[in-house]
PDB file of N, CA and C in Angstrom:
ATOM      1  N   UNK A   1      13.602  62.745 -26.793  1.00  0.00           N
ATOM      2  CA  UNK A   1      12.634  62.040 -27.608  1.00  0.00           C
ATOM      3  C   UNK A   1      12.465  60.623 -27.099  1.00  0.00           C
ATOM      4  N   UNK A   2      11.163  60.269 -27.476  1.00  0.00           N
ATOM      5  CA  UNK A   2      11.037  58.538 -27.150  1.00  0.00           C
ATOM      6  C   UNK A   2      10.412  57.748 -27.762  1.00  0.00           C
ATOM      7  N   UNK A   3      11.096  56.669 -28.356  1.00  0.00           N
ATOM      8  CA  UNK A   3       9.960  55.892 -29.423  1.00  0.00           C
ATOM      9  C   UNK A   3       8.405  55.351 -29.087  1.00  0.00           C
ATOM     10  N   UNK A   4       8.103  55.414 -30.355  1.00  0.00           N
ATOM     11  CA  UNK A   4       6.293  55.503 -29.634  1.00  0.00           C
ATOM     12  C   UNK A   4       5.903  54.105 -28.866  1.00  0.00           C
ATOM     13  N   UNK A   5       6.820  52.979 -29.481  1.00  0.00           N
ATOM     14  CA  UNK A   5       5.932  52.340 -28.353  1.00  0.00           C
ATOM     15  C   UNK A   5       6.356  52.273 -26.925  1.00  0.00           C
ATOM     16  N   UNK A   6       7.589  52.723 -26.796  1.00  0.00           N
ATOM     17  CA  UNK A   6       7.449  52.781 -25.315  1.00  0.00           C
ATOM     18  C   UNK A   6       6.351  54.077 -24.350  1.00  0.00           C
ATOM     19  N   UNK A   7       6.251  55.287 -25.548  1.00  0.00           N
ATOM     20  CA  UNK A   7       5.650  55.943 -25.394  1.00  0.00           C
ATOM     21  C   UNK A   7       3.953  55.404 -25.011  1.00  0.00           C
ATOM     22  N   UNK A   8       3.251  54.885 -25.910  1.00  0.00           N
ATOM     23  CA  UNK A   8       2.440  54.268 -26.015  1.00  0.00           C
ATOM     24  C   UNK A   8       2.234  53.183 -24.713  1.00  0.00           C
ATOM     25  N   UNK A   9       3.042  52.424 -24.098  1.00  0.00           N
ATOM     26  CA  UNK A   9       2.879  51.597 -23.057  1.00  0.00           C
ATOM     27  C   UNK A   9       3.106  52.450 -21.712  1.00  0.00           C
ATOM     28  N   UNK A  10       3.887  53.686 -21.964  1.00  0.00           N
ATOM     29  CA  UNK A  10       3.565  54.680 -20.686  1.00  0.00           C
ATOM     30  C   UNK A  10       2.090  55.440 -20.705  1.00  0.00           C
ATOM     31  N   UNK A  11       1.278  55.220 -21.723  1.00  0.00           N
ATOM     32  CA  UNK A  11       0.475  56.015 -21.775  1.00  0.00           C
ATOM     33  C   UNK A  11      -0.719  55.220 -21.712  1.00  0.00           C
ATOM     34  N   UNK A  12      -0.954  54.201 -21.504  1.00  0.00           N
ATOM     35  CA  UNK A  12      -1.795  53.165 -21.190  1.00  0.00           C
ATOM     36  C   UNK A  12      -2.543  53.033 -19.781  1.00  0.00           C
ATOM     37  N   UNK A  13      -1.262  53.302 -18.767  1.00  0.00           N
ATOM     38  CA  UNK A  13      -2.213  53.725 -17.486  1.00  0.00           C
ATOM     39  C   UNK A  13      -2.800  55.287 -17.329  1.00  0.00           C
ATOM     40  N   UNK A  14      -2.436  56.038 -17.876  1.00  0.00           N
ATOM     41  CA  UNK A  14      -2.634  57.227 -18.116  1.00  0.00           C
ATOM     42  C   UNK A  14      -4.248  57.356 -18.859  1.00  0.00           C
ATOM     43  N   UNK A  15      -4.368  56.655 -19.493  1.00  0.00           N
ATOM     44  CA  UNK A  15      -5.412  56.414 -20.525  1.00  0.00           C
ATOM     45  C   UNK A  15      -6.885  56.079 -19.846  1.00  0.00           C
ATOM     46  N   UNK A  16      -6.934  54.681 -18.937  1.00  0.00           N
ATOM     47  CA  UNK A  16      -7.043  54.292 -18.051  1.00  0.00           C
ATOM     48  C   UNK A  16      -7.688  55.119 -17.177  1.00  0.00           C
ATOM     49  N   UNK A  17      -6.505  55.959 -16.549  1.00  0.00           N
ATOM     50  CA  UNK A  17      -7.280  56.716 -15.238  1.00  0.00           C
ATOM     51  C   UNK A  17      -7.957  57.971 -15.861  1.00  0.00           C
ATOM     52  N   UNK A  18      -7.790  58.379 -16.767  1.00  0.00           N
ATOM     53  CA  UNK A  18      -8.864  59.047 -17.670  1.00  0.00           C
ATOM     54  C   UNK A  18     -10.174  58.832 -17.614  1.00  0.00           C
ATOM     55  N   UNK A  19     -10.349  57.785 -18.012  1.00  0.00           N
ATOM     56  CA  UNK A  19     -11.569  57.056 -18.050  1.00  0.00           C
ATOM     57  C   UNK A  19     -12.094  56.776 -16.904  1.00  0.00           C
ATOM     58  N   UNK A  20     -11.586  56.315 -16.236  1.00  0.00           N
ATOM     59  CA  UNK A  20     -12.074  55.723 -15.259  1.00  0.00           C
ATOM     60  C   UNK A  20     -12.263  57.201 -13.609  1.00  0.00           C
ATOM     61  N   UNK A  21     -11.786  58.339 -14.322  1.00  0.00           N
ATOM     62  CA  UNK A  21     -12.260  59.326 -13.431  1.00  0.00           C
ATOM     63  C   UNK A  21     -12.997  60.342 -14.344  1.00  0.00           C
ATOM     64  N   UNK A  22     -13.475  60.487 -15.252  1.00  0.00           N
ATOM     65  CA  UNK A  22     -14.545  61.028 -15.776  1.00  0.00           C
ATOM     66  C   UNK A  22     -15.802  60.301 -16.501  1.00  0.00           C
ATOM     67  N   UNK A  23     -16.794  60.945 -16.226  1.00  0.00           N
ATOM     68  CA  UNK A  23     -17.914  60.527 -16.840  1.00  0.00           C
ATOM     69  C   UNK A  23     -18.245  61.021 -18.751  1.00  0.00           C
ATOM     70  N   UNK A  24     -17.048  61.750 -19.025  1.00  0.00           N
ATOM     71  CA  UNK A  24     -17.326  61.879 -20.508  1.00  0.00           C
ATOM     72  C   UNK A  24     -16.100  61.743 -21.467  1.00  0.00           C
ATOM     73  N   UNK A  25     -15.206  60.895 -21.022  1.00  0.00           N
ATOM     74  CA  UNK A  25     -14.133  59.980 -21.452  1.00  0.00           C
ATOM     75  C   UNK A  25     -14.694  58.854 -21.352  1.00  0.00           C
ATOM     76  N   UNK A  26     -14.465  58.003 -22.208  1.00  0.00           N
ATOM     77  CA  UNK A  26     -14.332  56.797 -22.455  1.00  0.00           C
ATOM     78  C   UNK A  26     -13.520  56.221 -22.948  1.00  0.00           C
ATOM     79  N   UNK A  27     -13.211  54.799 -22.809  1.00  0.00           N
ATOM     80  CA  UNK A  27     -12.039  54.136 -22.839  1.00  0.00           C
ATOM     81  C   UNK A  27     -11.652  53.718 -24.497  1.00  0.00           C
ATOM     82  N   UNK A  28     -12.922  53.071 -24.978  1.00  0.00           N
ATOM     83  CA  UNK A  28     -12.755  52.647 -26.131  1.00  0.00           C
ATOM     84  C   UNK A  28     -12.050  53.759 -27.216  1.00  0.00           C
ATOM     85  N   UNK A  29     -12.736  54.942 -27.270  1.00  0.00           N
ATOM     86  CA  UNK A  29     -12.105  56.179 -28.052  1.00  0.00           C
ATOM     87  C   UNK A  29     -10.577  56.687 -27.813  1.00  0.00           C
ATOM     88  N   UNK A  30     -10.203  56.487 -26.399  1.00  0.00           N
ATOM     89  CA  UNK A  30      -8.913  56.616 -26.309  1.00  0.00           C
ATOM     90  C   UNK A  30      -7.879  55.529 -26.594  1.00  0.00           C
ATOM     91  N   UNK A  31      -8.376  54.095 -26.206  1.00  0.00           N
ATOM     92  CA  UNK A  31      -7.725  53.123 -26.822  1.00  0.00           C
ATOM     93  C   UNK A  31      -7.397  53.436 -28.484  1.00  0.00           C
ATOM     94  N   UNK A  32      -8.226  53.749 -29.172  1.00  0.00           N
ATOM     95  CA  UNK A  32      -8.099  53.459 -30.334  1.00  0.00           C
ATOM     96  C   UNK A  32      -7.310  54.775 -31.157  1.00  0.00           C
ATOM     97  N   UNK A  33      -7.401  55.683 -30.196  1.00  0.00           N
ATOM     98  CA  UNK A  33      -6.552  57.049 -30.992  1.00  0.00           C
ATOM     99  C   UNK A  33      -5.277  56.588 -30.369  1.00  0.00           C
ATOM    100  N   UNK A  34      -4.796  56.401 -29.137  1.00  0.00           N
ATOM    101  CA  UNK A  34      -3.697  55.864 -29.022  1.00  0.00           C
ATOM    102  C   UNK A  34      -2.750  54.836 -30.130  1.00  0.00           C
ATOM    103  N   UNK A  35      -3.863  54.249 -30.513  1.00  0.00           N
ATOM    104  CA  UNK A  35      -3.391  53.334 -30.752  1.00  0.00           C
ATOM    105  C   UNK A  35      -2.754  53.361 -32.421  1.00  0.00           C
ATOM    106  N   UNK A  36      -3.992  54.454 -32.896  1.00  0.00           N
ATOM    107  CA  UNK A  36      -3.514  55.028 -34.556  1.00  0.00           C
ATOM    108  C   UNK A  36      -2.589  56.042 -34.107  1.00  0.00           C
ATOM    109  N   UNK A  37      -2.604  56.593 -33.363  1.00  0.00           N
ATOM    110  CA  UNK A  37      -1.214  57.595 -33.108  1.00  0.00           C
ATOM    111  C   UNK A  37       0.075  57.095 -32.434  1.00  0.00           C
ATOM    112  N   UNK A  38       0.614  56.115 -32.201  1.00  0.00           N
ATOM    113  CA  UNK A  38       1.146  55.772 -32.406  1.00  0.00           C
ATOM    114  C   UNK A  38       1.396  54.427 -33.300  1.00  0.00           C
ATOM    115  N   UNK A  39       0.905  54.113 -34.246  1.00  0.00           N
ATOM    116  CA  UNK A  39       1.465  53.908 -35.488  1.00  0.00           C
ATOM    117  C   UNK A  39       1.195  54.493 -36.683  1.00  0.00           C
ATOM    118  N   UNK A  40       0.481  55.715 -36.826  1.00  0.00           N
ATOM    119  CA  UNK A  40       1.129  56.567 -37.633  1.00  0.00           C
ATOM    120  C   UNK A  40       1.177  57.536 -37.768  1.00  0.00           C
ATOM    121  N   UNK A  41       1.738  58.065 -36.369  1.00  0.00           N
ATOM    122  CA  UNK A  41       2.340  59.166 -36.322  1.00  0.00           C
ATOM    123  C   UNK A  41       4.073  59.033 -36.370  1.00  0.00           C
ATOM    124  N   UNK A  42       4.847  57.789 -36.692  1.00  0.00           N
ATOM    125  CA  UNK A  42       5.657  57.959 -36.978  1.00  0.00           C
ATOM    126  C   UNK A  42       6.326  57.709 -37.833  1.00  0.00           C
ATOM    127  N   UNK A  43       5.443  57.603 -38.835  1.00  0.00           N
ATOM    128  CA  UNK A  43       5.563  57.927 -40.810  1.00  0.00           C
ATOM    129  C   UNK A  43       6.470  58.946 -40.951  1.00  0.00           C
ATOM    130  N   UNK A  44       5.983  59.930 -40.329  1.00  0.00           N
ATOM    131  CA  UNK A  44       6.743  61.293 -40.561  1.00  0.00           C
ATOM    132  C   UNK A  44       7.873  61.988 -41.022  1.00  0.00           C
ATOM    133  N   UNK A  45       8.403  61.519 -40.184  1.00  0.00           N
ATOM    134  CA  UNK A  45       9.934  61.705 -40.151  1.00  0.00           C
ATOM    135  C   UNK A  45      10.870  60.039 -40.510  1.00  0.00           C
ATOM    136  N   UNK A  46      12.061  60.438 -41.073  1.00  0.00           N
ATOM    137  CA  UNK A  46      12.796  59.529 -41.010  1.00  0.00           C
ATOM    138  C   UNK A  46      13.443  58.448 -40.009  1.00  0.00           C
ATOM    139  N   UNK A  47      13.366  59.157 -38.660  1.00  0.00           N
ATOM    140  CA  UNK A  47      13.527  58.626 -37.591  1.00  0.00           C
ATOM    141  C   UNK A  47      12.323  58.361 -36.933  1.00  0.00           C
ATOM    142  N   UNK A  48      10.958  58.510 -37.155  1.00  0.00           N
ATOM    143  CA  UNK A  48       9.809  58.493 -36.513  1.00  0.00           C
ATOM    144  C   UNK A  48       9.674  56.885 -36.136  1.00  0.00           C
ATOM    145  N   UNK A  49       9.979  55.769 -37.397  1.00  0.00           N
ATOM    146  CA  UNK A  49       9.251  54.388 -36.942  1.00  0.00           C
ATOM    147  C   UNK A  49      11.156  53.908 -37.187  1.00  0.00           C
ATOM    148  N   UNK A  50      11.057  52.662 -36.652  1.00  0.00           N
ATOM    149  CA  UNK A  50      12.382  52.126 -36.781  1.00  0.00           C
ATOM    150  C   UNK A  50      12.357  51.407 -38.460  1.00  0.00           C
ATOM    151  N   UNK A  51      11.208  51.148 -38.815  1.00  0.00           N
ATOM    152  CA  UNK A  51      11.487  50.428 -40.200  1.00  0.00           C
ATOM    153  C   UNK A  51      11.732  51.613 -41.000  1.00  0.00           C
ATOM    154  N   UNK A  52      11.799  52.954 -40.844  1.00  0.00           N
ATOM    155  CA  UNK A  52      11.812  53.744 -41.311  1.00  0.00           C
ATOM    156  C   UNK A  52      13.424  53.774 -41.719  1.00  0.00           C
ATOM    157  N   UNK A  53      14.012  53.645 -40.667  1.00  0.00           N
ATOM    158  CA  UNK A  53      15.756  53.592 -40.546  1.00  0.00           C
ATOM    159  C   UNK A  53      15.743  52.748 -41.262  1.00  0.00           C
ATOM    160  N   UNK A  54      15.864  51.097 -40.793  1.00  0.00           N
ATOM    161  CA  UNK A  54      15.769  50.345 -41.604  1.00  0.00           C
ATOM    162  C   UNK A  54      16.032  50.390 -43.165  1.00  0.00           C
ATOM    163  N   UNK A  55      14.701  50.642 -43.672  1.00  0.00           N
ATOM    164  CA  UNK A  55      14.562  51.112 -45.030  1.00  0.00           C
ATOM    165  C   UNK A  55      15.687  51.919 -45.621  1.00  0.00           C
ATOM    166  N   UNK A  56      15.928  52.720 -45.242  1.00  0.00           N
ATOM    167  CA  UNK A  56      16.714  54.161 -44.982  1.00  0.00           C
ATOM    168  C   UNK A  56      18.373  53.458 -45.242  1.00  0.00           C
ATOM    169  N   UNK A  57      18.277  52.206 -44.731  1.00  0.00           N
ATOM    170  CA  UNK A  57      20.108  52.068 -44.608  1.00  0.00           C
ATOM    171  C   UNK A  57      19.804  51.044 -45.952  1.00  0.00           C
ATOM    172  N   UNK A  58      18.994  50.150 -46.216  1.00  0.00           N
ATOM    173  CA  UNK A  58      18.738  48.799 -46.867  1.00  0.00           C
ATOM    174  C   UNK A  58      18.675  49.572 -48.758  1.00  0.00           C
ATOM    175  N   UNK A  59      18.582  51.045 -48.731  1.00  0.00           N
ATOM    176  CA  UNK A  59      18.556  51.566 -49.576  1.00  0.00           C
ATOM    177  C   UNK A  59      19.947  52.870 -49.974  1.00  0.00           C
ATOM    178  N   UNK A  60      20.582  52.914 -48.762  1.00  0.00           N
ATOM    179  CA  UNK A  60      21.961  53.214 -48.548  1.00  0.00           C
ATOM    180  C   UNK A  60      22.444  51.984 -49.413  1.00  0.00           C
ATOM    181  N   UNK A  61      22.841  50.968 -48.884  1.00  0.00           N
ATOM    182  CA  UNK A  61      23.108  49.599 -49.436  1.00  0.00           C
ATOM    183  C   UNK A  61      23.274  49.640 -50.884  1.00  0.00           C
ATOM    184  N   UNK A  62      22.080  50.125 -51.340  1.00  0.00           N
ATOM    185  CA  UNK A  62      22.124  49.762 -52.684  1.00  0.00           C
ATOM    186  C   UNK A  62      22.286  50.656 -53.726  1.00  0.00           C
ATOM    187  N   UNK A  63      22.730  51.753 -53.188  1.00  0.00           N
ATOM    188  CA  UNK A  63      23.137  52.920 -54.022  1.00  0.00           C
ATOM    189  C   UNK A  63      21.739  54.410 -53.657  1.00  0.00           C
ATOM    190  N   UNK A  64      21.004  54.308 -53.052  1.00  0.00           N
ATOM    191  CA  UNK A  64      19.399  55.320 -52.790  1.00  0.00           C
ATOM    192  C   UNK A  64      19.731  55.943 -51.859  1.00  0.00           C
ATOM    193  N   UNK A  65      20.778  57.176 -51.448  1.00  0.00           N
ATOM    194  CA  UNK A  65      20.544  58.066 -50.379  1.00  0.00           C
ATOM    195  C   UNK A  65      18.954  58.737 -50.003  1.00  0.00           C
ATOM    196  N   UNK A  66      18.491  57.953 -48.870  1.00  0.00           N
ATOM    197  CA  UNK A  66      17.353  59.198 -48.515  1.00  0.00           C
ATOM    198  C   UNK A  66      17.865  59.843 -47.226  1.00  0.00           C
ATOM    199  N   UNK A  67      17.784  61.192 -47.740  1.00  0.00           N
ATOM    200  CA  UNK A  67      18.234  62.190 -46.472  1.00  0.00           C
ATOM    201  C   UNK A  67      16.804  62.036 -45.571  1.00  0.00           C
ATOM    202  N   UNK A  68      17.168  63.121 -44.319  1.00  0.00           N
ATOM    203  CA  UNK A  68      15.691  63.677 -43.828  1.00  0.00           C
ATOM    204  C   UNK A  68      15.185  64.177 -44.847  1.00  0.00           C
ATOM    205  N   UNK A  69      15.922  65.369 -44.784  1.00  0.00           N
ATOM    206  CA  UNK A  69      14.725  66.221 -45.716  1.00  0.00           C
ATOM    207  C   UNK A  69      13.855  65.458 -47.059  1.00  0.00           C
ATOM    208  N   UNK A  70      14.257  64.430 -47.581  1.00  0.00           N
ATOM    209  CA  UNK A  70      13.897  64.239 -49.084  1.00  0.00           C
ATOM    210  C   UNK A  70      12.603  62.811 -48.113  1.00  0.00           C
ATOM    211  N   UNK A  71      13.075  62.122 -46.708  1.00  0.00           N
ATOM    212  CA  UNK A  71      12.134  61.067 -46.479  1.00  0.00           C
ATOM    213  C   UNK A  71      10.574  62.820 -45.608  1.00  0.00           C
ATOM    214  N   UNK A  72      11.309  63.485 -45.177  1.00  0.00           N
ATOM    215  CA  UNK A  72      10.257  64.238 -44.763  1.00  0.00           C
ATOM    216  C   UNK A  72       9.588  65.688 -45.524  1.00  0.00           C
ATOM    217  N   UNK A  73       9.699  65.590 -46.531  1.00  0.00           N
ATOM    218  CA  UNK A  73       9.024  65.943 -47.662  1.00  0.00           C
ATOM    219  C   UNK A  73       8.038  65.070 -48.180  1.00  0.00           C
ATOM    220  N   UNK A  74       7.767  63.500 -48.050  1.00  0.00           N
ATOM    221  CA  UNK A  74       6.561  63.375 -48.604  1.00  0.00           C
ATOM    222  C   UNK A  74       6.508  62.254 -47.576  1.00  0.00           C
ATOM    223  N   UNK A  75       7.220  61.697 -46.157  1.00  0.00           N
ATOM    224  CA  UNK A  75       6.481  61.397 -45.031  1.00  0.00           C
ATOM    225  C   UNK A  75       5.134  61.912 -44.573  1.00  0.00           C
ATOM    226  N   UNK A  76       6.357  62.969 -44.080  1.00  0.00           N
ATOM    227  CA  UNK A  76       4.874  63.997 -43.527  1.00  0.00           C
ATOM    228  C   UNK A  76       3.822  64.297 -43.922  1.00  0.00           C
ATOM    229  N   UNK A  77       3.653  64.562 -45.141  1.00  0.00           N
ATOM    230  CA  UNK A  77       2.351  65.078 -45.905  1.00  0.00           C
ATOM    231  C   UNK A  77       1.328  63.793 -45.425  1.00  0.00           C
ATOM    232  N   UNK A  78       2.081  62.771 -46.200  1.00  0.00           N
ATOM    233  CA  UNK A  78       1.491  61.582 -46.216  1.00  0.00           C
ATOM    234  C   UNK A  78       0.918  60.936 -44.370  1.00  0.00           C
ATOM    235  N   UNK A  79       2.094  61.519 -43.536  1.00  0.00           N
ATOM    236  CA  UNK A  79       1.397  60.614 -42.110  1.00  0.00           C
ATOM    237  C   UNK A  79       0.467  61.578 -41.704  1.00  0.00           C
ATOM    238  N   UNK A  80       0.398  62.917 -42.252  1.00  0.00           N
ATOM    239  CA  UNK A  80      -1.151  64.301 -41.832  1.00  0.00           C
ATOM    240  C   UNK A  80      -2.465  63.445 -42.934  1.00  0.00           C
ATOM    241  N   UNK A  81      -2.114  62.864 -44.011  1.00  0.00           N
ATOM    242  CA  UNK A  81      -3.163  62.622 -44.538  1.00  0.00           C
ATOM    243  C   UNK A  81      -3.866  61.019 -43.771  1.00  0.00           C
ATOM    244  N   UNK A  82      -2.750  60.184 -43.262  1.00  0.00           N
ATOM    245  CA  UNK A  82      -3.378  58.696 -42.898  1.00  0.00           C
ATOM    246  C   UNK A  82      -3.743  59.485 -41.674  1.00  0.00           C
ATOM    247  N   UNK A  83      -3.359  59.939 -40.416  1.00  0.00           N
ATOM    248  CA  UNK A  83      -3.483  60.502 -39.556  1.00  0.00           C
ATOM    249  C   UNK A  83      -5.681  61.227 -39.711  1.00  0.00           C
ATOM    250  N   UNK A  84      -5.485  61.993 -40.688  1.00  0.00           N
ATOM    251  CA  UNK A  84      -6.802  62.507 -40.974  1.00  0.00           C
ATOM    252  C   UNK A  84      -7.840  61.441 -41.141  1.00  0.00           C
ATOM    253  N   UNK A  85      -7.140  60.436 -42.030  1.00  0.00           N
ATOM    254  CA  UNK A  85      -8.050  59.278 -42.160  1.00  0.00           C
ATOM    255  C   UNK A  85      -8.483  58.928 -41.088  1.00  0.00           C
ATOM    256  N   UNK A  86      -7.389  58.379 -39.974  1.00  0.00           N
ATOM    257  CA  UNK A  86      -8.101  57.464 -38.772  1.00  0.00           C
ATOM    258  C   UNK A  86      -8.720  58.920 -37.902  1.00  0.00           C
ATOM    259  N   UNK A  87      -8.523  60.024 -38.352  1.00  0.00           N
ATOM    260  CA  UNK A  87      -9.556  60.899 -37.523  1.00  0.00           C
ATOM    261  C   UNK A  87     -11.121  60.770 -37.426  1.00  0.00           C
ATOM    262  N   UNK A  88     -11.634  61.160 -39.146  1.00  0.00           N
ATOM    263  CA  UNK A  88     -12.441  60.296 -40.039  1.00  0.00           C
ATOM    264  C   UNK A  88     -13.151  59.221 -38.932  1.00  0.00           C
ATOM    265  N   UNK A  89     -12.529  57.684 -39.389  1.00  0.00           N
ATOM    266  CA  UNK A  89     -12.638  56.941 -38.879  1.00  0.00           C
ATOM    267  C   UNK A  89     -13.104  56.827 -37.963  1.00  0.00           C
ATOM    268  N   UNK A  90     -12.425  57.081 -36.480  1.00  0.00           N
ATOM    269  CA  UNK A  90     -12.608  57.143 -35.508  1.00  0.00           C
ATOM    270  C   UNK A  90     -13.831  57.907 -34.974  1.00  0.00           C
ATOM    271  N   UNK A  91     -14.106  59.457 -35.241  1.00  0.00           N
ATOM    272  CA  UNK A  91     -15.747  59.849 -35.643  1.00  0.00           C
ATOM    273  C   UNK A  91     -16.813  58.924 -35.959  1.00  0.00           C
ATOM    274  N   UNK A  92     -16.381  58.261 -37.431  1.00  0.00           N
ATOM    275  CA  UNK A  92     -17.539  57.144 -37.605  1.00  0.00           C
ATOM    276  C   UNK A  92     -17.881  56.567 -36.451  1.00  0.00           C
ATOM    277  N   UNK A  93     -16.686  55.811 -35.682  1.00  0.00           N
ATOM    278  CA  UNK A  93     -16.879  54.998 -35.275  1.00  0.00           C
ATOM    279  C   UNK A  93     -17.791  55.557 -33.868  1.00  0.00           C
ATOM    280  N   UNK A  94     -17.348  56.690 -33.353  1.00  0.00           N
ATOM    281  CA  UNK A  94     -18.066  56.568 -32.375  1.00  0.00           C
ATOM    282  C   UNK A  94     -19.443  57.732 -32.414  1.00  0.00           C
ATOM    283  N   UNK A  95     -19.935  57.673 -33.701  1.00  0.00           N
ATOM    284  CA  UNK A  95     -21.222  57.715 -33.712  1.00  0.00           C
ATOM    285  C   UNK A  95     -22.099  56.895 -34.132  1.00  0.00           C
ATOM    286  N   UNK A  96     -21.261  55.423 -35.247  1.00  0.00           N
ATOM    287  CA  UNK A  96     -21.711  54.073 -34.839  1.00  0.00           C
ATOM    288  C   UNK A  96     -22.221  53.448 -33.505  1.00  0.00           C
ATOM    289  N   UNK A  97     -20.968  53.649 -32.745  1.00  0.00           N
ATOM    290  CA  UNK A  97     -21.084  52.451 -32.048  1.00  0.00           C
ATOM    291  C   UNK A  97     -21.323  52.996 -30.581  1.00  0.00           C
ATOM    292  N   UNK A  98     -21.423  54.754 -30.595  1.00  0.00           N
ATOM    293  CA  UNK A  98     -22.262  55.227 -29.482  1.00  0.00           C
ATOM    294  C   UNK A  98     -21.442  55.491 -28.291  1.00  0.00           C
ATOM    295  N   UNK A  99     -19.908  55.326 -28.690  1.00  0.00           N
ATOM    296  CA  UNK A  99     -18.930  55.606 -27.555  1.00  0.00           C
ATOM    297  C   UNK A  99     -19.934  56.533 -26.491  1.00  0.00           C
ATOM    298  N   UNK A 100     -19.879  55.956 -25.317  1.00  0.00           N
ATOM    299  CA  UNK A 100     -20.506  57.654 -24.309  1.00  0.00           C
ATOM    300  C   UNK A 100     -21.967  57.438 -24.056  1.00  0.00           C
ATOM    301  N   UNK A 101     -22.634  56.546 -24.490  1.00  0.00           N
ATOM    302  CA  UNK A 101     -24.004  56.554 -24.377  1.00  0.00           C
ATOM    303  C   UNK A 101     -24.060  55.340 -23.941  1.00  0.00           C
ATOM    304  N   UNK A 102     -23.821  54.714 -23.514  1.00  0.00           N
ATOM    305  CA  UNK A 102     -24.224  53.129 -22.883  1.00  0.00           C
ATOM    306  C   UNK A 102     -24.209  53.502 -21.112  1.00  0.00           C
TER     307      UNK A 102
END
């Protein structure tokens, strides 16, 4: 496994030569799904974002066991529903703003 942003900064030149070797990729649309997928795609799971841990021990601390299972029982649901959102979104946006047609 690898945390997303290192994930995310390996995937930047990758992104890049995408674009820049096809004529029906564009950059802006991949910038920006990159960019909602990795931050929230790792809602998910308990180990997905580091504030996630964080949270996770700061509530150990104070008497609040969250297991996996009990943080990925309503993570997940929840990072498929923000996830859908910036899907949404991202559609708008590039029939706003014409991604592909300039």
């Amino acid at each position: 496994f690898i945390d997303n942003i290192p994930f995310t900064e390996a995937m930047i030149p990758v992104i890049i030569d995408l674009a820049n070797s096809s004529d029906k990729l564009h950059l802006e649309p991949l910038v920006f799904a990159l960019a909602f997928g990795a931050c929230l795609g790792g809602n998910g799971t308990l180990i997905g974002a580091s504030a996630n841990v964080v949270c996770a021990g700061i509530a150990e601390t104070k008497g609040y066991k969250i297991t996996f299972g009990d943080f990925f029982s309503v993570g997940f649901p929840v990072m498929l529903a923000t996830v859908f959102v910036a899907m949404i979104y991202l559609t708008f946006c590039h029939i706003i703003f014409a991604w592909g047609n300039q």
